[in-house]
Protein backbone atom coordinates (compact mmCIF):
# COMPACT_ATOMS: atom_id res chain seq x y z
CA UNK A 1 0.00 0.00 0.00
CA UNK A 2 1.23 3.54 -1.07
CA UNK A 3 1.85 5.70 2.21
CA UNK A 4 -0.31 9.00 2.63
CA UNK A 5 3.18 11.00 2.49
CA UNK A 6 2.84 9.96 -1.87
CA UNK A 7 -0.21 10.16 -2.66
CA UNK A 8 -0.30 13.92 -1.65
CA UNK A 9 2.14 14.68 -4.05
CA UNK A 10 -0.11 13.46 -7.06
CA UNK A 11 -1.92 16.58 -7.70
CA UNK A 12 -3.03 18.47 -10.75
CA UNK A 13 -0.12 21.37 -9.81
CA UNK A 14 1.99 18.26 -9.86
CA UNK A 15 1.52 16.57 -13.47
CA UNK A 16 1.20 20.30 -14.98
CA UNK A 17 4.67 20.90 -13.97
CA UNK A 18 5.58 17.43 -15.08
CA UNK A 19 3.78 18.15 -18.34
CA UNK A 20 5.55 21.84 -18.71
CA UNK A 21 9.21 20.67 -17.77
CA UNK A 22 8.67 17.99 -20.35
CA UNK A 23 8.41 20.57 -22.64
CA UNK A 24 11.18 22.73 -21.80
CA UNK A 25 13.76 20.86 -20.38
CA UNK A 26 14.75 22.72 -17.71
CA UNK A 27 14.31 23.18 -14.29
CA UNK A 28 15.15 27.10 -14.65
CA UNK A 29 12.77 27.42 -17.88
CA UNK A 30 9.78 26.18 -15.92
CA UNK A 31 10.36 28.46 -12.88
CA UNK A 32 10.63 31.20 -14.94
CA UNK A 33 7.25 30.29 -16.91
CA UNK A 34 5.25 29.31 -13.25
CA UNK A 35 7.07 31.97 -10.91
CA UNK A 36 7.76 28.75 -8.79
CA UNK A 37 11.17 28.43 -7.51
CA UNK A 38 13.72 26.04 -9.01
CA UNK A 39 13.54 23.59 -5.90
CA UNK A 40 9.54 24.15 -5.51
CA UNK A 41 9.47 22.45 -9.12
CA UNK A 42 12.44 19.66 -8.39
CA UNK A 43 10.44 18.86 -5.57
CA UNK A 44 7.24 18.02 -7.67
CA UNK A 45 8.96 16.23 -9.89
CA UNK A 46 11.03 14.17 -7.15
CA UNK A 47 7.46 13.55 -5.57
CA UNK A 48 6.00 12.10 -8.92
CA UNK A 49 8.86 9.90 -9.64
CA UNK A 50 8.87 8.62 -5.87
CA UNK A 51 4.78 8.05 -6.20
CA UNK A 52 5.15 6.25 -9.59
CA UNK A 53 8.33 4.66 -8.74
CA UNK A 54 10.09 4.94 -11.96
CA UNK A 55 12.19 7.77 -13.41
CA UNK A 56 10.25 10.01 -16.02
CA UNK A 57 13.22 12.19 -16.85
CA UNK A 58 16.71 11.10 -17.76
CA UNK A 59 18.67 13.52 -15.13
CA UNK A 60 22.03 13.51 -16.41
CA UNK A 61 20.89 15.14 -19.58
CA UNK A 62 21.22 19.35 -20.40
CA UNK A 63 18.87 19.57 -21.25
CA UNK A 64 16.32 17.01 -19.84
CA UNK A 65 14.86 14.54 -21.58
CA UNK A 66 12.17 12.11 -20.99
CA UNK A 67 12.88 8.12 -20.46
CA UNK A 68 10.58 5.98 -22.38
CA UNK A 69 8.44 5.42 -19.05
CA UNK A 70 8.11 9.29 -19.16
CA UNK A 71 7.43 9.65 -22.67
CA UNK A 72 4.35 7.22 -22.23
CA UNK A 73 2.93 8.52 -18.80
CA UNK A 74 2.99 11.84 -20.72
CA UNK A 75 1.08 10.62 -23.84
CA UNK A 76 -1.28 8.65 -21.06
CA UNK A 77 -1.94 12.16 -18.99
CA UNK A 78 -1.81 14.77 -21.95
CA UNK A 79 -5.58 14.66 -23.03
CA UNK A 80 -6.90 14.07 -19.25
CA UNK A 81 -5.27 17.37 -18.10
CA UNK A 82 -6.76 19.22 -21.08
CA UNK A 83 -9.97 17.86 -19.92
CA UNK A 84 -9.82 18.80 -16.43
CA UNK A 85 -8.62 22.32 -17.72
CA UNK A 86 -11.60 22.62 -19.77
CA UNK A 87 -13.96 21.10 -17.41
CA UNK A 88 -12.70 24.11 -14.62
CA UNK A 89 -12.77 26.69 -16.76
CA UNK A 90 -16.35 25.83 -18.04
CA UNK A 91 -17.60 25.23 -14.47
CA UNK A 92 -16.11 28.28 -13.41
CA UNK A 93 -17.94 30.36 -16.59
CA UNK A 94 -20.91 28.85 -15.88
CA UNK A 95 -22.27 31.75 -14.62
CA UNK A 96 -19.37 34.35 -15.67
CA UNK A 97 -19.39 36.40 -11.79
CA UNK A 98 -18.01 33.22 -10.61
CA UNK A 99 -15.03 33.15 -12.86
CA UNK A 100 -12.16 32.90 -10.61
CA UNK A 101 -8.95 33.55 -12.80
CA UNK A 102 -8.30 34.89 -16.90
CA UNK A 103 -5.01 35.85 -17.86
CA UNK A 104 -5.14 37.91 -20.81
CA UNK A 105 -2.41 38.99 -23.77
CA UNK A 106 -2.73 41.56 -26.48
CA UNK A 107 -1.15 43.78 -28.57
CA UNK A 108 0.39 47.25 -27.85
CA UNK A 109 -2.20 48.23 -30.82
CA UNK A 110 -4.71 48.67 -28.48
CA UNK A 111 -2.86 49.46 -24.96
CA UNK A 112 -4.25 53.26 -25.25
CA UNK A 113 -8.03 53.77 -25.29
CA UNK A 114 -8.82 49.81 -25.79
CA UNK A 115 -7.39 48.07 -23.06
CA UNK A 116 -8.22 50.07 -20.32
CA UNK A 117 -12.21 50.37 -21.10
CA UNK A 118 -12.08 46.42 -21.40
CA UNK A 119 -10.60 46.21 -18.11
CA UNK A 120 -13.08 47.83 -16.65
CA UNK A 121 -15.72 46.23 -18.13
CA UNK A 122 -14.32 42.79 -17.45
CA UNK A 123 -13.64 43.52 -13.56
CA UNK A 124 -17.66 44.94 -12.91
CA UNK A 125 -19.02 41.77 -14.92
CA UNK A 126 -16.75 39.12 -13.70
CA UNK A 127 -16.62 40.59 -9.80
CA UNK A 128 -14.97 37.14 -8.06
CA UNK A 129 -12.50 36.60 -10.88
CA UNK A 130 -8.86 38.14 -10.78
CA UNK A 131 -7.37 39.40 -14.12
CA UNK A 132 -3.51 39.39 -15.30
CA UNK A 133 -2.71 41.62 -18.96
CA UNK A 134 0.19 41.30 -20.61
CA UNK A 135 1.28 43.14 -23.53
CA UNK A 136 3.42 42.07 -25.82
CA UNK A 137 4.13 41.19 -29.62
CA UNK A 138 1.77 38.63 -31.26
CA UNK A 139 4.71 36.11 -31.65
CA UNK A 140 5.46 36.06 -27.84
CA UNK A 141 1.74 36.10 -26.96
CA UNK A 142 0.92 33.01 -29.18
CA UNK A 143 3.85 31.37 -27.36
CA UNK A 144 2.36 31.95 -24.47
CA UNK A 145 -0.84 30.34 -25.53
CA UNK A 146 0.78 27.51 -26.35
CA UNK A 147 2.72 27.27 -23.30
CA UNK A 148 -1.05 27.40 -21.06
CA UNK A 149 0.52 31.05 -19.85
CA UNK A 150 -2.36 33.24 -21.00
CA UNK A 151 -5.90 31.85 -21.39
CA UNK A 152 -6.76 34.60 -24.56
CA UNK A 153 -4.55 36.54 -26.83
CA UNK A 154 -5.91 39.20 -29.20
CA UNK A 155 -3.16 39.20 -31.71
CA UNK A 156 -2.15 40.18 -35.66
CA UNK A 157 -3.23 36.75 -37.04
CA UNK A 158 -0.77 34.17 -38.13
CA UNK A 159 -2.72 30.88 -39.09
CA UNK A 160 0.86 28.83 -39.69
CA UNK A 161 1.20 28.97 -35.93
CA UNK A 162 -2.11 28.39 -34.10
CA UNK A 163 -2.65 24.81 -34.54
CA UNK A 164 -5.18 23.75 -31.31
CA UNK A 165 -6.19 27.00 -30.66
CA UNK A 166 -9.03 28.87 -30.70
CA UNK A 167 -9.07 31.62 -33.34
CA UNK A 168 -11.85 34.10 -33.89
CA UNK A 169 -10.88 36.59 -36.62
CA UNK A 170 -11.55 39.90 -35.42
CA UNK A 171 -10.62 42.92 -37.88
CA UNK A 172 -9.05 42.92 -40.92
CA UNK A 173 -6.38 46.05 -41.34
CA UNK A 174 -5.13 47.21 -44.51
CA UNK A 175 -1.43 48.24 -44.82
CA UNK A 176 -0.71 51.64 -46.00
CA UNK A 177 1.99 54.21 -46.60
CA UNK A 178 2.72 56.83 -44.01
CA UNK A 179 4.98 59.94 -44.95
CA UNK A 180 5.79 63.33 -43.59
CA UNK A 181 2.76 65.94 -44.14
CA UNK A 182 4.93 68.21 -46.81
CA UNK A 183 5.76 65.44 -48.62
CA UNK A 184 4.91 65.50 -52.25
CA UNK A 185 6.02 62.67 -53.76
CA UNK A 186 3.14 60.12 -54.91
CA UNK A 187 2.02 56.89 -53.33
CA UNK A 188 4.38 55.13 -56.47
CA UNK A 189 7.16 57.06 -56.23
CA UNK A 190 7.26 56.65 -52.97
CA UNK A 191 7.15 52.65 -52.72
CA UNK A 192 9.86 52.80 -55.95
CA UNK A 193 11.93 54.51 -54.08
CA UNK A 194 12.03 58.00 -55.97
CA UNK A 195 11.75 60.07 -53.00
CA UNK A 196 15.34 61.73 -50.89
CA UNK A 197 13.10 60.01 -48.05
CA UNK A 198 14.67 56.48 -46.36
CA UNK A 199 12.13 53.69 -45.52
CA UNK A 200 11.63 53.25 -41.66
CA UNK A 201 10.38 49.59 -41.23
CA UNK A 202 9.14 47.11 -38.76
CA UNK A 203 11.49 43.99 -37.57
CA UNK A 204 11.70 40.74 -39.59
CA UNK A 205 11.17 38.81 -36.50
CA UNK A 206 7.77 40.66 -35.72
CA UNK A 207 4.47 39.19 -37.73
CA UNK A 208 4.00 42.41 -39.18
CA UNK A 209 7.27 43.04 -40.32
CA UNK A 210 7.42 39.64 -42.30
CA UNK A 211 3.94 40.21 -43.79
CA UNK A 212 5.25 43.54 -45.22
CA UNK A 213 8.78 41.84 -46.44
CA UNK A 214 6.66 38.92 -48.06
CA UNK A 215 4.60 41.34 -50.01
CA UNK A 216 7.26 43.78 -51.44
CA UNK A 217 8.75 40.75 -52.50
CA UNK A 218 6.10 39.25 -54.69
CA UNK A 219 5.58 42.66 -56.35
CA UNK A 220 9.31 42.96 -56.60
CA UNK A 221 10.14 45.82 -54.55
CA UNK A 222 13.58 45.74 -52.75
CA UNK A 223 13.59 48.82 -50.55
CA UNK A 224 16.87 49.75 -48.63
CA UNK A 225 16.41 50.54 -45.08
CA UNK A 226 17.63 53.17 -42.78
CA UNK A 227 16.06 51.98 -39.68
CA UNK A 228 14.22 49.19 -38.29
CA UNK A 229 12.18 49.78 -34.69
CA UNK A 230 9.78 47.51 -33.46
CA UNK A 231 8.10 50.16 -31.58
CA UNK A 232 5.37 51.35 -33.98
CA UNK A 233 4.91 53.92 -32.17
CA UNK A 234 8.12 55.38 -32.62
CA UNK A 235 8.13 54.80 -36.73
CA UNK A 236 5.44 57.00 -36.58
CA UNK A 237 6.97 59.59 -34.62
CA UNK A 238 10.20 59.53 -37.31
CA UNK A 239 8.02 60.23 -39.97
CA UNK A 240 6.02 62.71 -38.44
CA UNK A 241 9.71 64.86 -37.74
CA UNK A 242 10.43 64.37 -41.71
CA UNK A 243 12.60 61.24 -40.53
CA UNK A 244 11.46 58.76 -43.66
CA UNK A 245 8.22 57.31 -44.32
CA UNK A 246 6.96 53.53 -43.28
CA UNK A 247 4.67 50.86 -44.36
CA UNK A 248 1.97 50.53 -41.29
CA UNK A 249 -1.92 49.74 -40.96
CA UNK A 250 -4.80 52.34 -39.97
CA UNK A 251 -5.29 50.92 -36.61
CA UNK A 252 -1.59 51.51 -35.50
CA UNK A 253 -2.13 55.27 -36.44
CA UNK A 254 -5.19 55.72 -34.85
CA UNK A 255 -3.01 55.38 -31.96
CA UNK A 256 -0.68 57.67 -32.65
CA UNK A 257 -2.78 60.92 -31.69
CA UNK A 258 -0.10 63.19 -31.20
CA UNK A 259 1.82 62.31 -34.42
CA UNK A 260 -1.72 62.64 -37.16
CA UNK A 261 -1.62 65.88 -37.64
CA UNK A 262 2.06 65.48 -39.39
CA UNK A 263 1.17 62.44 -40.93
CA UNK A 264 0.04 61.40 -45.03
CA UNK A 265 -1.62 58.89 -45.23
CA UNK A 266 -1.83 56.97 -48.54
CA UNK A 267 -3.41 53.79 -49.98
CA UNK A 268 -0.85 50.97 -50.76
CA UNK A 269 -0.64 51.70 -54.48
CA UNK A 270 0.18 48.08 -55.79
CA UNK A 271 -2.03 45.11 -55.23
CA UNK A 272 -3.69 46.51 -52.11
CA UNK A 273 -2.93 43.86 -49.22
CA UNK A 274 -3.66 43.62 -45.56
CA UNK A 275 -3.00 41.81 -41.80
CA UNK A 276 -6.03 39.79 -39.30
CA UNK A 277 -6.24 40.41 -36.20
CA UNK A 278 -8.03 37.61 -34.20
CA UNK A 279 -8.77 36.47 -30.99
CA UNK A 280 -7.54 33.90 -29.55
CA UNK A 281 -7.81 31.42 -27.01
CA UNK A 282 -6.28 27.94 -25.36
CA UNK A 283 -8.73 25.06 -26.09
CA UNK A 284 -8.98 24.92 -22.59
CA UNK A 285 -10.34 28.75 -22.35
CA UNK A 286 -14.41 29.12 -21.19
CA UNK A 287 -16.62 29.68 -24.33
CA UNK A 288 -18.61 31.91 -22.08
CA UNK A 289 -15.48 34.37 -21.20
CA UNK A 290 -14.51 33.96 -24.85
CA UNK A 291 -17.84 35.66 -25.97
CA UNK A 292 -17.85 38.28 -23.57
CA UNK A 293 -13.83 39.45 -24.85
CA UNK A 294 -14.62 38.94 -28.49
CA UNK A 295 -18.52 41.08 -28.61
CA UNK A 296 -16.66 43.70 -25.89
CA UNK A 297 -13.46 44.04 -28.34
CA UNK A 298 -15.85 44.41 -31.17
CA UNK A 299 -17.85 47.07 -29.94
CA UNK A 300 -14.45 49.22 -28.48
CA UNK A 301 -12.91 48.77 -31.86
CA UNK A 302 -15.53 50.49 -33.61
CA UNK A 303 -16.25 53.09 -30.89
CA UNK A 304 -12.26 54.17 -31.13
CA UNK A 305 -11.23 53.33 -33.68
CA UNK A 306 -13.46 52.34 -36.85
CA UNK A 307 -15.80 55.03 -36.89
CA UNK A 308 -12.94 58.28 -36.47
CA UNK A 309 -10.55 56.37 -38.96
CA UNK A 310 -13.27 56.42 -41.73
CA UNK A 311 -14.24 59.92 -41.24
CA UNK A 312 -11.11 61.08 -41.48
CA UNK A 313 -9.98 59.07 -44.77
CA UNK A 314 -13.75 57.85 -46.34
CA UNK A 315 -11.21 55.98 -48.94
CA UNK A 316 -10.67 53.55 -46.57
CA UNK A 317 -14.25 52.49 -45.85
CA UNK A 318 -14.60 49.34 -47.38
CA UNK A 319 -11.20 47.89 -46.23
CA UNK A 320 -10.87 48.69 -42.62
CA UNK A 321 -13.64 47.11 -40.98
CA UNK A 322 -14.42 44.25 -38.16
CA UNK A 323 -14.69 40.85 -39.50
CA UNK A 324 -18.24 39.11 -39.48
């Protein structure tokens, strides 16, 4: 018979930290994802081993890989913990004041008038729950996701990555060209590259960055680069001081307030082309809470940020809108 002092230490805590470190390999990696300490998460492990008596990880590896007992109590335990995940976050949501916990990531596209607004409204209609926001890029936030660290991301779509999760597509954004107010070059001379002006662009490592590389490429545009920032915030600023001009999307201006009275905006003058922004959720996540984001996002978007951006360019009507 197993002593009491084991069977405490088969708990659900317990076999997600099995389940995470199996996917990391490291000790460090996990604390770092959990905010558990290194020997809080050795412990857990030690205690699972001990219960099960057999060794799920191969120790003596950098970094850590499963034995072939491990690899199968992990393929026996992976789709019962996604169960139980979804089974607590559904009985939790059954009635949506008696959420206990969402952890929620999104872009800094909406960090200004957005974000707050939602927070509010989440916290007086979800009263028992507490709430964690993160901001951050969409790659990181997908990761994230993936990893069971946020339970919804509202992110600049990329369908390559998302696999078993959730995705609700929320707006679609076209890209356009932003240059200095003066500025009198055309929309074409501009993106050929007949203008004294440099090109200020985003990252190749961010979504949007990549989108924009992908698509001068198949019209064969090759544009040198001054500067790359992954700030978009801070593009826009450059451009508004007579810096260089960029490549962005309507809803990244509307943030930038301060910087639209220096700002042109043009249409993208070759094959017109644009970015999704969805939301998205674990498989885990509470189809309940997952309504109440997505119709509350909805309705902010077009309060902020729809209806202003198409009175101030009506050219842009019928390609900046929310997705049905």
């Amino acid at each position: 018979m197993l002593d009491n002092s084991k069977k405490k230490d088969l708990n659900l805590k317990t076999l997600e930290l099995f389940q995470i470190c199996a996917e990391k390999g490291s000790l460090n990696a996990v604390s770092n994802d959990t905010g558990l300490s290194v020997s809080t998460v050795s412990h857990h492990l030690r205690g699972l081993e001990e219960y099960l008596g057999v060794a799920l990880f191969d120790h003596s590896r950098r970094p850590m890989i499963l034995t072939p007992k491990g690899q199968l109590f992990l393929h026996n335990i992976s789709d019962a913990l996604h169960s139980i995940r979804k089974a607590k976050a559904e009985a939790s949501a059954g009635n949506i004041d008696e959420a206990s916990y969402l952890r929620l990531g999104i872009i800094e596209d909406f960090d200004s008038d957005i974000i707050p607004e939602l927070a509010i409204y989440l916290t007086n209609n979800m009263r028992q729950c507490e709430f964690m926001y993160h901001t951050d890029s969409s790659n990181k936030i997908i990761e994230m996701l993936r990893n069971r660290q946020l339970d919804i991301g509202i992110i600049s779509n990329s369908t390559e990555r998302l696999a078993e999760l959730q995705d609700r597509p929320l707006l679609k954004d076209p890209f356009v060209i932003a240059s200095p107010l003066n500025h009198e070059k055309t929309p074409l001379e501009i993106i050929h590259n007949k203008t004294n002006l440099p090109f200020l662009r985003f990252p190749k490592n961010m979504i949007i960055g990549r989108q924009i590389d992908s698509h001068l490429r198949r019209i064969g545009i090759n544009l040198p680069s001054k500067f790359e920032c992954g700030n978009s915030q801070t593009l826009l600023a450059m451009v508004a001081d007579g810096a260089g001009w960029t490549i962005t999307t309507p809803l990244i201006i509307s943030r930038a307030k301060r910087f639209q009275p220096k700002l042109k905006i043009h249409p993208f003058p070759i094959k017109a082309f644009s970015r999704d922004l969805a939301v998205v959720a674990t498989p885990d996540c509470s189809r309940l809470i997952l309504d109440l984001v997505d119709k509350k996002m909805r309705k902010l978007i077009e309060k902020h940020v729809i209806k202003q951006t198409h009175k101030n360019a009506p050219w842009i009507a019928n390609s900046f809108n929310l997705i049905e």
